[in-house]
Protein backbone atom coordinates (compact mmCIF):
# COMPACT_ATOMS: atom_id res chain seq x y z
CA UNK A 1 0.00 0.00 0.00
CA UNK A 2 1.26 3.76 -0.50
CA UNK A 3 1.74 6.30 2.08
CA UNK A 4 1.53 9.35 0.44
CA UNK A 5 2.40 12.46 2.41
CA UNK A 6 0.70 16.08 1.18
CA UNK A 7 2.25 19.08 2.83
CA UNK A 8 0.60 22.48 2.28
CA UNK A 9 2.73 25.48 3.73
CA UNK A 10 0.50 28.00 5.97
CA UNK A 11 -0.74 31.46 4.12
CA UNK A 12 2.69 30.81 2.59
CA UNK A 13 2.94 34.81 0.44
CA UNK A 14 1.89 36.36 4.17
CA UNK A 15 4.53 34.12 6.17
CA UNK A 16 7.09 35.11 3.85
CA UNK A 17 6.39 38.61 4.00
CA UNK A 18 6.31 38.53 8.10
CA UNK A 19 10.26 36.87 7.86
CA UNK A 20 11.20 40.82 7.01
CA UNK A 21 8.53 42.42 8.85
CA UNK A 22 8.25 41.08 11.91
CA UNK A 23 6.27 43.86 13.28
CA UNK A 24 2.94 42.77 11.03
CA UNK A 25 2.97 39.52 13.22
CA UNK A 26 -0.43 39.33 14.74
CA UNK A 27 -1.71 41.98 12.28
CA UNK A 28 -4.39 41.14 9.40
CA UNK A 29 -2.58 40.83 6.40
CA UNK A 30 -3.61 40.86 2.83
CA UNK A 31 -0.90 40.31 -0.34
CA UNK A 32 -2.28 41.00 -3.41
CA UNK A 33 -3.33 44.30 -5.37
CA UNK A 34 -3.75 47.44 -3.28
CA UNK A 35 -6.90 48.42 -1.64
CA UNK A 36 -8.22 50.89 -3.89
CA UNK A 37 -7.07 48.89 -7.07
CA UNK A 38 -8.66 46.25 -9.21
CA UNK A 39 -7.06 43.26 -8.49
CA UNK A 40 -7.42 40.38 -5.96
CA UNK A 41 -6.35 39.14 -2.84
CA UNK A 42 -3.34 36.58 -3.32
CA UNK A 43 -2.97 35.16 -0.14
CA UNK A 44 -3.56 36.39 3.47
CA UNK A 45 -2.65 35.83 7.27
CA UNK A 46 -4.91 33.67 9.62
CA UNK A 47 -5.56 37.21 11.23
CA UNK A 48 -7.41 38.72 8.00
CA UNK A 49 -9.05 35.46 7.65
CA UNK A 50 -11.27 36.17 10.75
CA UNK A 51 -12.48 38.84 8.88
CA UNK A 52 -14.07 36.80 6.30
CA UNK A 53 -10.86 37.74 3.93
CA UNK A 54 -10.02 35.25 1.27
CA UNK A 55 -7.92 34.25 -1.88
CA UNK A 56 -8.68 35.62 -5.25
CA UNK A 57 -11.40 37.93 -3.14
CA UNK A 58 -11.22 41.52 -4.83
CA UNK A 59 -9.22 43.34 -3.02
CA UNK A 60 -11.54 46.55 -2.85
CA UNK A 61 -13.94 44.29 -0.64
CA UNK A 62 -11.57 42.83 1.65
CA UNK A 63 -10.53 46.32 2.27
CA UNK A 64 -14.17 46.87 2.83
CA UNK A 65 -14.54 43.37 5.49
CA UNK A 66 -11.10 45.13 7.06
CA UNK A 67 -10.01 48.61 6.58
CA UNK A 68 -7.25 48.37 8.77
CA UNK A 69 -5.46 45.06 7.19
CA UNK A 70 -2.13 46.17 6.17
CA UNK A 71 -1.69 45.51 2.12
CA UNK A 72 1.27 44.92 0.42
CA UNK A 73 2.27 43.66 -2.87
CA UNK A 74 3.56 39.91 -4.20
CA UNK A 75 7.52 39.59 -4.07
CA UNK A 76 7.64 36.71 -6.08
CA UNK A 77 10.98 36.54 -6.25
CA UNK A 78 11.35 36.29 -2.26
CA UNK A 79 8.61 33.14 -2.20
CA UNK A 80 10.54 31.60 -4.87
CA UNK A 81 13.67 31.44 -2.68
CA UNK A 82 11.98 30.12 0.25
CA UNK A 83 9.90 27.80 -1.91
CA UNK A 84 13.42 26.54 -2.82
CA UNK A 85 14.35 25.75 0.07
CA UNK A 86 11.66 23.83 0.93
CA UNK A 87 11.38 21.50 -2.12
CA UNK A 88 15.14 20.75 -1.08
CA UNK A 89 13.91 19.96 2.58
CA UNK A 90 11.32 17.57 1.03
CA UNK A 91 13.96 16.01 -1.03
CA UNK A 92 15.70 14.81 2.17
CA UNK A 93 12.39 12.78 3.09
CA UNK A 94 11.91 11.21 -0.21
CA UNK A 95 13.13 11.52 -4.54
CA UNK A 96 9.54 11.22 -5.17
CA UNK A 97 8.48 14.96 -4.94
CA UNK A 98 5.09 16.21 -7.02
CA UNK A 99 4.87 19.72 -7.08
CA UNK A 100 1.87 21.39 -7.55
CA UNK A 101 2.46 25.06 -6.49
CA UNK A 102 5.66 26.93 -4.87
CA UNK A 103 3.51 26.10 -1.63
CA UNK A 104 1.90 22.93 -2.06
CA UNK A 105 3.25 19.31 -2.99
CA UNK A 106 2.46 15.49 -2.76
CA UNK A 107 5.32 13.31 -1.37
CA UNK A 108 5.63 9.26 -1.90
CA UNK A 109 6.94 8.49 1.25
CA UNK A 110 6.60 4.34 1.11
CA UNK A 111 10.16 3.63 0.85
CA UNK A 112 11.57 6.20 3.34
CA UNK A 113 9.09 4.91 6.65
CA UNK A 114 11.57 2.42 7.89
CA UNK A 115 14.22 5.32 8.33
CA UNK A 116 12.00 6.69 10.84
CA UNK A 117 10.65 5.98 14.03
CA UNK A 118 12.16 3.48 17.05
CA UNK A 119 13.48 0.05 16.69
CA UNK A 120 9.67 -1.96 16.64
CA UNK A 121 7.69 0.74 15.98
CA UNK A 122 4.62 0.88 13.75
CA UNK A 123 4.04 1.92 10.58
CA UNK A 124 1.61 4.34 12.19
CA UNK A 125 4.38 5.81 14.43
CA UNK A 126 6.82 5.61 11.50
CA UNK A 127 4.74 8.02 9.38
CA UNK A 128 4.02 10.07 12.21
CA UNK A 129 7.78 10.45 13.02
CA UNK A 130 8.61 11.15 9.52
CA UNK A 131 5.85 13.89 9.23
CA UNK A 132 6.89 15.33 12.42
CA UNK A 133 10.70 15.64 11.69
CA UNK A 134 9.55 17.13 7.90
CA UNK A 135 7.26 19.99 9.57
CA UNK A 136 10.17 20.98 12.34
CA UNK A 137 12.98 20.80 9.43
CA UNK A 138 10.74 23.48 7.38
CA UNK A 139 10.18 25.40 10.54
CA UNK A 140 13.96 25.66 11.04
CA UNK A 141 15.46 26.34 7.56
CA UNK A 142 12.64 28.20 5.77
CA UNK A 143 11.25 30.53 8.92
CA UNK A 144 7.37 29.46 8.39
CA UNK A 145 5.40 26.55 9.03
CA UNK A 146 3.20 24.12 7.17
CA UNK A 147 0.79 21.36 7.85
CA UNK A 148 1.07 17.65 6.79
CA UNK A 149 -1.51 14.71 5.60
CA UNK A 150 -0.51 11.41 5.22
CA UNK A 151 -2.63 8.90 3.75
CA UNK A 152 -2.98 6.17 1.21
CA UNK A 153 -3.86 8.29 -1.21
CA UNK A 154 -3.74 11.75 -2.42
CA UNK A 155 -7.15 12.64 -2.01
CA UNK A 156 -6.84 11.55 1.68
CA UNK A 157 -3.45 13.15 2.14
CA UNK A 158 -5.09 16.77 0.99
CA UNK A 159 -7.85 16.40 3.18
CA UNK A 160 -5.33 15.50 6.00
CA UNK A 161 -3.49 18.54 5.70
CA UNK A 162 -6.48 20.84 5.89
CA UNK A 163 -7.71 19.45 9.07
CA UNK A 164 -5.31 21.02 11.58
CA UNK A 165 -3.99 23.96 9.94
CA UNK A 166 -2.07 25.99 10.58
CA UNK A 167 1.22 24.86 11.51
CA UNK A 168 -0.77 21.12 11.90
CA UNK A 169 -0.09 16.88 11.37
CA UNK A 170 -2.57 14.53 10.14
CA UNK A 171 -2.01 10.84 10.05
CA UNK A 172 -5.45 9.66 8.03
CA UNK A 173 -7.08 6.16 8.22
CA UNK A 174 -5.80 3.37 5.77
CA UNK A 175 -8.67 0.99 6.33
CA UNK A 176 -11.15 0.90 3.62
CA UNK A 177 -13.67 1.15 6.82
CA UNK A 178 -12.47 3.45 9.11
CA UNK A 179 -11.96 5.77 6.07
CA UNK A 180 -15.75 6.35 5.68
CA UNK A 181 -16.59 6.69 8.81
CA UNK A 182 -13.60 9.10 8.90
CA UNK A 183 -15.33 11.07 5.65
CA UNK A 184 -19.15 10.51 6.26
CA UNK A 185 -20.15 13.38 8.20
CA UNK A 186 -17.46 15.64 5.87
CA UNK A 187 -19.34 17.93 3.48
CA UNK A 188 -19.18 16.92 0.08
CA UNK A 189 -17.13 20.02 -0.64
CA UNK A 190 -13.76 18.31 0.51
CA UNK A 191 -14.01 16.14 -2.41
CA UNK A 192 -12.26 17.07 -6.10
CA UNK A 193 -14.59 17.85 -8.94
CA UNK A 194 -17.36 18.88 -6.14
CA UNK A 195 -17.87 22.68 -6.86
CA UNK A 196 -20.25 24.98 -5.73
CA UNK A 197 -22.42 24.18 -8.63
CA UNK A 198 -22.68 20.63 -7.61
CA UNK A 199 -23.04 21.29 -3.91
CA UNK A 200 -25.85 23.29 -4.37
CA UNK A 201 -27.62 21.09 -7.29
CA UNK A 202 -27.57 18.46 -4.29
CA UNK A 203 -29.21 20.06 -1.62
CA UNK A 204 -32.63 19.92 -3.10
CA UNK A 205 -32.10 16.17 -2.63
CA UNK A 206 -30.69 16.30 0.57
CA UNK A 207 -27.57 15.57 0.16
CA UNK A 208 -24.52 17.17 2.03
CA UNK A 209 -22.50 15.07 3.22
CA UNK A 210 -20.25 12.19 2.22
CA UNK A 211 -22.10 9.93 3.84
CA UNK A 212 -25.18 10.75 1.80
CA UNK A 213 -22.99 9.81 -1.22
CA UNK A 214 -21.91 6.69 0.45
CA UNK A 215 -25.46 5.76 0.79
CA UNK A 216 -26.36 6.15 -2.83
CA UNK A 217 -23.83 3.83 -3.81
CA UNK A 218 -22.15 3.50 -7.48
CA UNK A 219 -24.75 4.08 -10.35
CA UNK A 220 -26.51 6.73 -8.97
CA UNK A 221 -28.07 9.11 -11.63
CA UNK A 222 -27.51 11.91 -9.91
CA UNK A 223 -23.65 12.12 -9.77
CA UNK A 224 -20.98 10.05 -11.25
CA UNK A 225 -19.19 6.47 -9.85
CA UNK A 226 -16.13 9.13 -9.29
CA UNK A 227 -17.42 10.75 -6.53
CA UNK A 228 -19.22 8.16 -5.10
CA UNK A 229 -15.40 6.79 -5.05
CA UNK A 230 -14.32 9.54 -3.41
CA UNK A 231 -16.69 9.72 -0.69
CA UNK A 232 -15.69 6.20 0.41
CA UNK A 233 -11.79 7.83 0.33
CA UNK A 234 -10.97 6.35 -3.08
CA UNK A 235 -8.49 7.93 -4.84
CA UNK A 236 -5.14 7.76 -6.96
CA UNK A 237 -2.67 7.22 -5.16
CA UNK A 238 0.35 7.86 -7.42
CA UNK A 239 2.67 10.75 -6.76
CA UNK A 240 3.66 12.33 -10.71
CA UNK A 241 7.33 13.36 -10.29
CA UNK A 242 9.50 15.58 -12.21
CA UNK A 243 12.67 16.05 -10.42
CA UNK A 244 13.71 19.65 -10.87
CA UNK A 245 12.14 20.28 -13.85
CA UNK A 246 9.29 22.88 -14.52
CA UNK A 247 6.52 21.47 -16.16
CA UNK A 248 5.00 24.83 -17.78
CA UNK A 249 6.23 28.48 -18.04
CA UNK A 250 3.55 30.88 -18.38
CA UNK A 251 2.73 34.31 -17.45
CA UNK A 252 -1.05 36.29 -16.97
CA UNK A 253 -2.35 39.87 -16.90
CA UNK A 254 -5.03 41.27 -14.87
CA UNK A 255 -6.59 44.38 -16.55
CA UNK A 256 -7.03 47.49 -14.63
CA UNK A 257 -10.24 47.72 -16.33
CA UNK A 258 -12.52 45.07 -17.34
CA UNK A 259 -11.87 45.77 -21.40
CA UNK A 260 -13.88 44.63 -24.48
CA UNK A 261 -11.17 45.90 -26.95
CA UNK A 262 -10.14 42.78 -28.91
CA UNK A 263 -6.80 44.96 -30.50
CA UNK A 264 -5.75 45.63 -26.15
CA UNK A 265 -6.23 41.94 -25.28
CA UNK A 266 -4.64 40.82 -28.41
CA UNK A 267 -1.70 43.42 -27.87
CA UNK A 268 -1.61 42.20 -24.36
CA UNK A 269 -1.07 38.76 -25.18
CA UNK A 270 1.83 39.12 -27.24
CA UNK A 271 3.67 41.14 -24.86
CA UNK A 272 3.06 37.74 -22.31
CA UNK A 273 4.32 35.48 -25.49
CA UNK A 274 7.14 37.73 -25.39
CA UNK A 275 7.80 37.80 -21.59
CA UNK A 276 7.38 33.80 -21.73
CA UNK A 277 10.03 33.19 -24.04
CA UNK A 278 12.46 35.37 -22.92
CA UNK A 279 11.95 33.01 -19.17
CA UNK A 280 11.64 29.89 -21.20
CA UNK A 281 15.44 30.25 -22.51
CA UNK A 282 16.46 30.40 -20.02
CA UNK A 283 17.20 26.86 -20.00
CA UNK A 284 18.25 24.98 -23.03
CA UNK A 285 14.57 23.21 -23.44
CA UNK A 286 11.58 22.86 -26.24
CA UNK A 287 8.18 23.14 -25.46
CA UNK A 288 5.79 21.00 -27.52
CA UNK A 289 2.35 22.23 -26.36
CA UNK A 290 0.95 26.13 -26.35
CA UNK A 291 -2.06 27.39 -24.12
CA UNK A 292 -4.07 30.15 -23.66
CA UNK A 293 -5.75 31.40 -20.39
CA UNK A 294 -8.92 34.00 -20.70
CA UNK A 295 -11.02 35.67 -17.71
CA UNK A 296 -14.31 37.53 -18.32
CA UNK A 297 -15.64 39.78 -16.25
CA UNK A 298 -18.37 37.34 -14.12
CA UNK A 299 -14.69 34.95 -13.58
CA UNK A 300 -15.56 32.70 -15.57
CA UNK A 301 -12.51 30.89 -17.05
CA UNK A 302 -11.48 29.10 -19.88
CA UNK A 303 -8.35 27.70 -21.10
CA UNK A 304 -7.40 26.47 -24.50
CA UNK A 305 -4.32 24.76 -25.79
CA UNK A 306 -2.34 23.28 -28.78
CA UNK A 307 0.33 21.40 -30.13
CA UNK A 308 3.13 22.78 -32.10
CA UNK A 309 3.54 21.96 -35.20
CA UNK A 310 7.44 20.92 -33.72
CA UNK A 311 8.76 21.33 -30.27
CA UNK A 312 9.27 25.14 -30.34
CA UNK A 313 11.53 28.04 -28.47
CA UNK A 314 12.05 31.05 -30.52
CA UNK A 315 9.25 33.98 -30.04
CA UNK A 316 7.15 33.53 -33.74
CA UNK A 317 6.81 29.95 -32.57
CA UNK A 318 5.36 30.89 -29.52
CA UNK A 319 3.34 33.81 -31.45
CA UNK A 320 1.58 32.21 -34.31
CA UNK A 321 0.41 29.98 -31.73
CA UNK A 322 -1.11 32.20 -29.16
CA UNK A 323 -2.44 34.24 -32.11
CA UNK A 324 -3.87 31.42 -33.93
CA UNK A 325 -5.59 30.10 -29.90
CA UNK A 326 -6.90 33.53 -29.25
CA UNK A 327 -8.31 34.31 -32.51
CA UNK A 328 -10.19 30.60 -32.81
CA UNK A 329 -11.20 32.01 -28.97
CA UNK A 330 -12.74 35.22 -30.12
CA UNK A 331 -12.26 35.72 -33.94
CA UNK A 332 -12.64 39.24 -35.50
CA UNK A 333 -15.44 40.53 -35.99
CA UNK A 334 -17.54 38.53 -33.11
CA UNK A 335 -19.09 40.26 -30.69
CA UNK A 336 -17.24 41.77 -28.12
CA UNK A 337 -16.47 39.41 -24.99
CA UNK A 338 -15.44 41.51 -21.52
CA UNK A 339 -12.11 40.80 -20.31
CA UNK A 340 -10.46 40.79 -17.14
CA UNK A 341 -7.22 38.82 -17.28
CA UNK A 342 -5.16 37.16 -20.40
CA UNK A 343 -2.40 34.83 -19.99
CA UNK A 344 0.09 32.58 -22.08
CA UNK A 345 1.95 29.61 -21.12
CA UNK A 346 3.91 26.73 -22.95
CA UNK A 347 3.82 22.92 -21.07
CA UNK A 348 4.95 19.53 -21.99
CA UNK A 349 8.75 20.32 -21.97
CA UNK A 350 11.67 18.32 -23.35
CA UNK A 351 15.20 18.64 -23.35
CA UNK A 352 15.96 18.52 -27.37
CA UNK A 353 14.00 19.37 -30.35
CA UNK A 354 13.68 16.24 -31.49
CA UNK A 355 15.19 16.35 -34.52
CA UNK A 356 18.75 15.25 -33.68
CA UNK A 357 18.59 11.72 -35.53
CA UNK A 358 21.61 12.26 -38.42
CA UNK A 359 19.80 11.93 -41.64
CA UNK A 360 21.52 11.88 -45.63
CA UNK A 361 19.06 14.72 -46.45
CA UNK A 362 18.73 18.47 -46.10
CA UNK A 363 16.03 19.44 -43.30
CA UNK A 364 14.53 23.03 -44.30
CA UNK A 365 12.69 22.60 -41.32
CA UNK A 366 15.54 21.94 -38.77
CA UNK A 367 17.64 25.28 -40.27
CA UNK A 368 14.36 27.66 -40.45
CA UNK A 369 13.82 26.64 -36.55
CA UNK A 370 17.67 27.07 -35.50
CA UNK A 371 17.57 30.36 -37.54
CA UNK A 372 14.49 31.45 -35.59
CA UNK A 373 16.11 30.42 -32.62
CA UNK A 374 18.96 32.09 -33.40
CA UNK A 375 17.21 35.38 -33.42
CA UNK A 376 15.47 35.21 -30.23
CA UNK A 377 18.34 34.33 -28.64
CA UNK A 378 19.98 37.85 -30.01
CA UNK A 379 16.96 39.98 -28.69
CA UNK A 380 17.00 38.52 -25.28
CA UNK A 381 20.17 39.25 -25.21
CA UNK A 382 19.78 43.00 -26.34
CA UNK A 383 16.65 43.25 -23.79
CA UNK A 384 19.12 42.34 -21.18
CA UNK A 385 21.28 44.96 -22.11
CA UNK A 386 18.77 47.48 -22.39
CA UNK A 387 19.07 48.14 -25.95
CA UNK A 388 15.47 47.03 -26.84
CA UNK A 389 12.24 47.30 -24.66
């Protein structure tokens, strides 16, 4: 059986922040946009939470819930370095690291229980030991805390680490058994793919909790054999790891204004294909999948993506494929759409183009993509030195 271990760090942007402001400790904090700006809330201390304050909340009515929460801005670059650190702390528990945000990943902690624990013990006390030593080595290196699940499963895991925060430890139930009595009186809000819409097109029937799924058992017409899983604490229970590799690079933008000018998203977009690239050579890697974020105005959120017609890295790559997305999205001429955010990102990355294999033939191909290449590479560099915008 797996033990998989989730750890979630606590209002990780606001704990951060408190590291070089010690002062704020105790205060209600919000990061995100400013008070009077459009924008939303990115993250915010336990202390603003009381106030009803929470993520992606606009940041004009969490000023409202608290007018004395002090506001500051992301410093990305500052979570990234403690984020850093704490991938490498997880590293020392386990090579089987999933990421899933600078804050949040999944660990696969089966082989790594019998280093852990006294001579005898169980594997209950093993896990327990392990998730202990993980939360105090974070606490020590990185300055903040976070709380731990361990389950069988993933599913389980998350919904360990949620019930003690912050700064908690978890250790779920692995029989089949004890994990629905652990879940039945759990709102059916804890599970995946159970949104708001669902919750509420289930109350009319009465159901609310787990164990109201449980008791409609698999082939229910009202919701799918996947929840119904779920609600008995079935799950997957593989941890997807990439060691230190990024698995996208993308980039969004939040309009000041809500904006149904198809030219300003369009323009805006480019400038993020632009921004992308220049981050994505950063490392010698190819990207063989484009996507394309859009936001309206009521937050409602679609993505779209496609393959390249080769693993790309040069900027018109990147370009006629966010063009070619966004106008299949919204082509000219349609009626206008009202936009709040835009954003670009390239996924599914490899370490070669693909195209290495020797071959007795010319490849047109191969030299128009090196070419391209060739040129991006010269206006990063002249962006660096501040010879183009």
């Amino acid at each position: 059986m797996a033990v998989i271990l989730h750890v979630d760090m606590d209002a990780f942007f606001a704990s951060v922040e408190l590291l070089s402001h010690p002062e704020w400790r105790g205060k209600p904090l919000v990061v995100g946009s400013g008070p009077h700006e459009r924008g939303v809330v990115s993250t915010c201390s336990y202390e603003a939470r009381k106030f009803g304050i929470r993520s992606a909340m606009p940041s004009r009515t969490a000023y409202q819930l608290c007018p004395h929460a002090i506001f500051v801005r992301p410093h990305m670059e500052a979570y990234q370095e403690v984020s850093d650190r704490a991938f490498e702390v997880f590293s020392h528990y386990t090579p089987y690291v999933e990421g899933v945000s600078v804050d949040e990943a999944f660990l696969d902690i089966t082989g790594s229980l019998h280093l852990y624990g006294a001579r005898g013990a169980s594997a209950a006390e093993r896990a327990t030991a392990l998730g202990e030593a993980l939360r105090a080595e974070i606490r020590r290196v990185c300055g903040v805390t976070c709380s731990v699940g361990i389950a069988p499963n993933r599913l389980l895991a998350k919904i360990g680490s949620e019930q003690n925060k912050p700064d908690g430890f978890t250790l779920m139930p692995f029989e089949p058994g004890e994990i629905a009595a652990f879940l039945r009186d759990k709102p059916i809000g804890i599970l995946w793919g159970a949104g708001k819409k669902t919750v509420e097109s289930l109350k009319p029937y009465g159901i609310a909790t787990c164990g109201d799924l449980q008791r409609l058992g698999r082939g229910s017409p009202l919701v799918s054999d996947d929840l119904i899983d779920m609600a008995f604490g079935i799950s997957d229970d593989k941890v997807y790891w990439e060691p230190g590799e990024e698995k996208s690079v993308s980039r969004e933008h939040t309009f000041d204004e809500d904006t149904y000018d198809r030219a300003t998203v369009r323009e805006t977009l480019l400038e993020l294909v632009t921004d992308v690239g220049r981050r994505f050579r950063r490392a010698t890697r190819w990207a063989k999948t484009a996507k394309i974020k859009v936001r309206d105005a009521d937050f409602n959120t679609i993505t779209r993506q496609a393959p390249f017609a080769h693993p790309a890295r040069d900027d018109i790559a990147f370009r006629e494929a966010a063009l070619a997305l966004f106008d299949r999205e919204w082509p000219a001429g349609r009626k206008p759409k009202t936009i709040r955010l835009i954003g670009f990102g390239v996924t599914n990355i490899q370490d070669s183009p693909g195209d290495d294999e020797p071959s007795l033939f010319a490849n047109p191909e191969g030299e128009t993509r090196k070419k391209r290449e060739r040129l991006a590479e010269t206006l990063d560099n002249l962006r660096e030195k501040g010879l183009l915008s």
